[in-house]
Protein backbone atom coordinates (compact mmCIF):
# COMPACT_ATOMS: atom_id res chain seq x y z
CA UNK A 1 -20.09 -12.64 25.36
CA UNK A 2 -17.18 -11.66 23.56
CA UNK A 3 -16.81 -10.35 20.23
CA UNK A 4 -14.09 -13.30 19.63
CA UNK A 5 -16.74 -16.01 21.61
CA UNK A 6 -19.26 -14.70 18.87
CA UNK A 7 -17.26 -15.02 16.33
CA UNK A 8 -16.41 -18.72 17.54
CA UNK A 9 -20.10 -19.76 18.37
CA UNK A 10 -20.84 -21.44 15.14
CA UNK A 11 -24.51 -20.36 13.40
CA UNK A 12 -26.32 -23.55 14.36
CA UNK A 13 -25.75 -22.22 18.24
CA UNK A 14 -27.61 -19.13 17.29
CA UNK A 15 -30.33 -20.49 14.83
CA UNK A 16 -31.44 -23.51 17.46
CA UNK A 17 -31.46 -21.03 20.29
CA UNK A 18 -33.25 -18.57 18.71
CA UNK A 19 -35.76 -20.96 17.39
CA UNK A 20 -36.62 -22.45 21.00
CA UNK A 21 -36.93 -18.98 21.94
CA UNK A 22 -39.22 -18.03 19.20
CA UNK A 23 -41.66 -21.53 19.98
CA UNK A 24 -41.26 -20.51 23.25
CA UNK A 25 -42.39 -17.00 23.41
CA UNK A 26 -44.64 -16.98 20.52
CA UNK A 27 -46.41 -19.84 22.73
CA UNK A 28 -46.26 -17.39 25.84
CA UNK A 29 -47.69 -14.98 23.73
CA UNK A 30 -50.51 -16.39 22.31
CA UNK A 31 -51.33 -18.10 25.10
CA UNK A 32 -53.28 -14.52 26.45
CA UNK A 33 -55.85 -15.42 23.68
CA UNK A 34 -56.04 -19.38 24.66
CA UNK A 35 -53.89 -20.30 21.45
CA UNK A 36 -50.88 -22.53 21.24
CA UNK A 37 -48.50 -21.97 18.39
CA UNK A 38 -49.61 -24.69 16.08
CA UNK A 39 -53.28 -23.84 16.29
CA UNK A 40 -52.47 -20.25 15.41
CA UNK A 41 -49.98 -21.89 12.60
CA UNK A 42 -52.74 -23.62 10.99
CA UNK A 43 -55.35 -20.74 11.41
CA UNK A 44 -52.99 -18.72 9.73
CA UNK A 45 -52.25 -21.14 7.08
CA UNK A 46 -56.07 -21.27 6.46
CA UNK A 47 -56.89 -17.99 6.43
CA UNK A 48 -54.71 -17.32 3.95
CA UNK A 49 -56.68 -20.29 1.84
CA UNK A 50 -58.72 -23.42 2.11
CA UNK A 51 -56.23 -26.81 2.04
CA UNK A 52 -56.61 -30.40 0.99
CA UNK A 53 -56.16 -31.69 4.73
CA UNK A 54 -52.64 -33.66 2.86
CA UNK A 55 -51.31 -30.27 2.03
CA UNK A 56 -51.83 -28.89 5.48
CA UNK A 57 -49.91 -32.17 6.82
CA UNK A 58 -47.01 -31.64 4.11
CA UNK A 59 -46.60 -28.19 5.73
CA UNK A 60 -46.78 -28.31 8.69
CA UNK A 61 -43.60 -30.90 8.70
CA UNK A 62 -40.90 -29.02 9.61
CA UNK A 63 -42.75 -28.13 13.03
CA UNK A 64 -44.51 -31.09 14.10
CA UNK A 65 -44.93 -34.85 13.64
CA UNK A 66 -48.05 -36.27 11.75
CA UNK A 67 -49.29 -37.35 15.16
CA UNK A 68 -48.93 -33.98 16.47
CA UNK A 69 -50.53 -32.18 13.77
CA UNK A 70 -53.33 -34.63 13.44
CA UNK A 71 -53.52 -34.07 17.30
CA UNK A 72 -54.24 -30.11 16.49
CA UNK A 73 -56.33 -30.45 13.23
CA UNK A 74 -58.55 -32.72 15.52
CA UNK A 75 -58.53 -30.15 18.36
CA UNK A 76 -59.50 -27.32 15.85
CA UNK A 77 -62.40 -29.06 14.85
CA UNK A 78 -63.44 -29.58 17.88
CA UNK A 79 -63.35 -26.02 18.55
CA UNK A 80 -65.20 -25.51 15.90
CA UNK A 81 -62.48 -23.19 14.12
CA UNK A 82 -62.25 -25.02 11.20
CA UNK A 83 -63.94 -27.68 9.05
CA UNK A 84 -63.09 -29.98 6.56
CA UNK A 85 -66.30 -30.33 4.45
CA UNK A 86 -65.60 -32.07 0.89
CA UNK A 87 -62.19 -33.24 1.64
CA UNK A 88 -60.70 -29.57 1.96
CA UNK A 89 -59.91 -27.69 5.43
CA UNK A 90 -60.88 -24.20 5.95
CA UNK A 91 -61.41 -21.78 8.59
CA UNK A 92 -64.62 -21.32 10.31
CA UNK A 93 -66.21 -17.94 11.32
CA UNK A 94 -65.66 -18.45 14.93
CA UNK A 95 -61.66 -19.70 13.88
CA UNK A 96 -61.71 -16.20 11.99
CA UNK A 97 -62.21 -14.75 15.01
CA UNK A 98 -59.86 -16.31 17.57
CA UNK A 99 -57.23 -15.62 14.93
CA UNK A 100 -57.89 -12.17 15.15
CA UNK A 101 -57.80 -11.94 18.93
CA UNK A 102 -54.63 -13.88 18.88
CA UNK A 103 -52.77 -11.61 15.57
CA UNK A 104 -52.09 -8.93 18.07
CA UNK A 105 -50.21 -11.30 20.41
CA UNK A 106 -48.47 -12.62 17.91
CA UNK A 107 -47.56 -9.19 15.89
CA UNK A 108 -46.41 -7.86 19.68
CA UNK A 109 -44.08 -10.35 19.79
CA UNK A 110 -42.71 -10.46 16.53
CA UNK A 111 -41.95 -6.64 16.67
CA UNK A 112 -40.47 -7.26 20.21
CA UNK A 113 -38.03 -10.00 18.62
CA UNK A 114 -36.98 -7.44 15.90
CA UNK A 115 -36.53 -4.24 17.99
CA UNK A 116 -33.69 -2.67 16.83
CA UNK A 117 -33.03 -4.82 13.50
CA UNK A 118 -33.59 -2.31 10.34
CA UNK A 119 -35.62 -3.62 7.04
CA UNK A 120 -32.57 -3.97 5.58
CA UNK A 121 -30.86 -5.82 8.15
CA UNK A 122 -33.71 -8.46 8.52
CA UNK A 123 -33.78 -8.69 4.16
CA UNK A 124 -30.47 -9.83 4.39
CA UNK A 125 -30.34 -12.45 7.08
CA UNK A 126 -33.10 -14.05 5.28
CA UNK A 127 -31.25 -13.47 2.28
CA UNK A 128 -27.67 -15.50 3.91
CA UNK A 129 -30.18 -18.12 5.60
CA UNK A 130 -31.84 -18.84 2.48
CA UNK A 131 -28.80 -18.73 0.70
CA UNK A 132 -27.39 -21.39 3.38
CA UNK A 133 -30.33 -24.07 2.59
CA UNK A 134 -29.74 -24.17 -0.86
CA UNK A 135 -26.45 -24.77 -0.71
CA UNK A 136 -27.23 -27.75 1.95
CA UNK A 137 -29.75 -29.12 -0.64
CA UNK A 138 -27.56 -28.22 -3.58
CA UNK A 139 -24.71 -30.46 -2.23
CA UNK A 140 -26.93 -33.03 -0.68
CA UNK A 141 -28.71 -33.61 -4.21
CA UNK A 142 -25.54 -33.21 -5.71
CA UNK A 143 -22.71 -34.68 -3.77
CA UNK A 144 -18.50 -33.62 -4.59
């Protein structure tokens, strides 16, 4: 590609290609420690913190449909990787530890993906994407 095709290929090219290629590889990736994305998603999620099982629906959103995450919340606790005991979700010991096989998949991958990008560079994409959704929502809330 061209520097003058780059400059033409509008940003939505680049950020829906580089998403499919992110769910794609981070799937590949993970898949070494029998993990899809969404499982280690949610893992993550809980890790971090028990959720109210609505919560965990609300964000998971942007990446899957309610049927799909129900699909892997009920998968999970199959597993036995996490439980939902008194109306809150958390991870389970044996979810603790799949996570952990699976984080050094996914940190692998995620320093592949930014090989060559400095701190500073990766600060401010997030800083112009960012930037970019709130002024979607800003005029979308606020029309002209």
């Amino acid at each position: 590609m061209t520097v003058m095709d780059e400059a033409r290929t509008p940003i939505g090219f680049w950020l829906r290609h580089l998403d499919q290629l992110i769910e794609t590889g981070l799937d590949e990736a993970l898949t070494a420690a029998n993990v899809t994305r969404r499982q280690w998603q949610v893992l993550s999620l809980l890790r971090a913190r028990p959720r109210d099982p609505a919560e965990l629906l609300v964000e998971l959103r942007p990446f899957a449909t309610i049927v799909e995450a129900h699909t892997v919340l009920d998968d999970l606790r199959d597993r036995g990787w996490i439980d939902d005991e008194a109306d809150h979700c958390a991870i389970t010991a044996d979810g603790v530890a799949v996570w952990s096989a699976a984080a050094e998949h996914a940190h692998e991958f995620r320093r592949a993906t930014s090989d060559g990008i400095t701190e500073e560079e990766y600060r401010t994409t997030l800083r112009v994407l960012r930037r970019m959704a709130g002024n979607i929502v800003e005029r979308a809330v606020s029309p002209r």
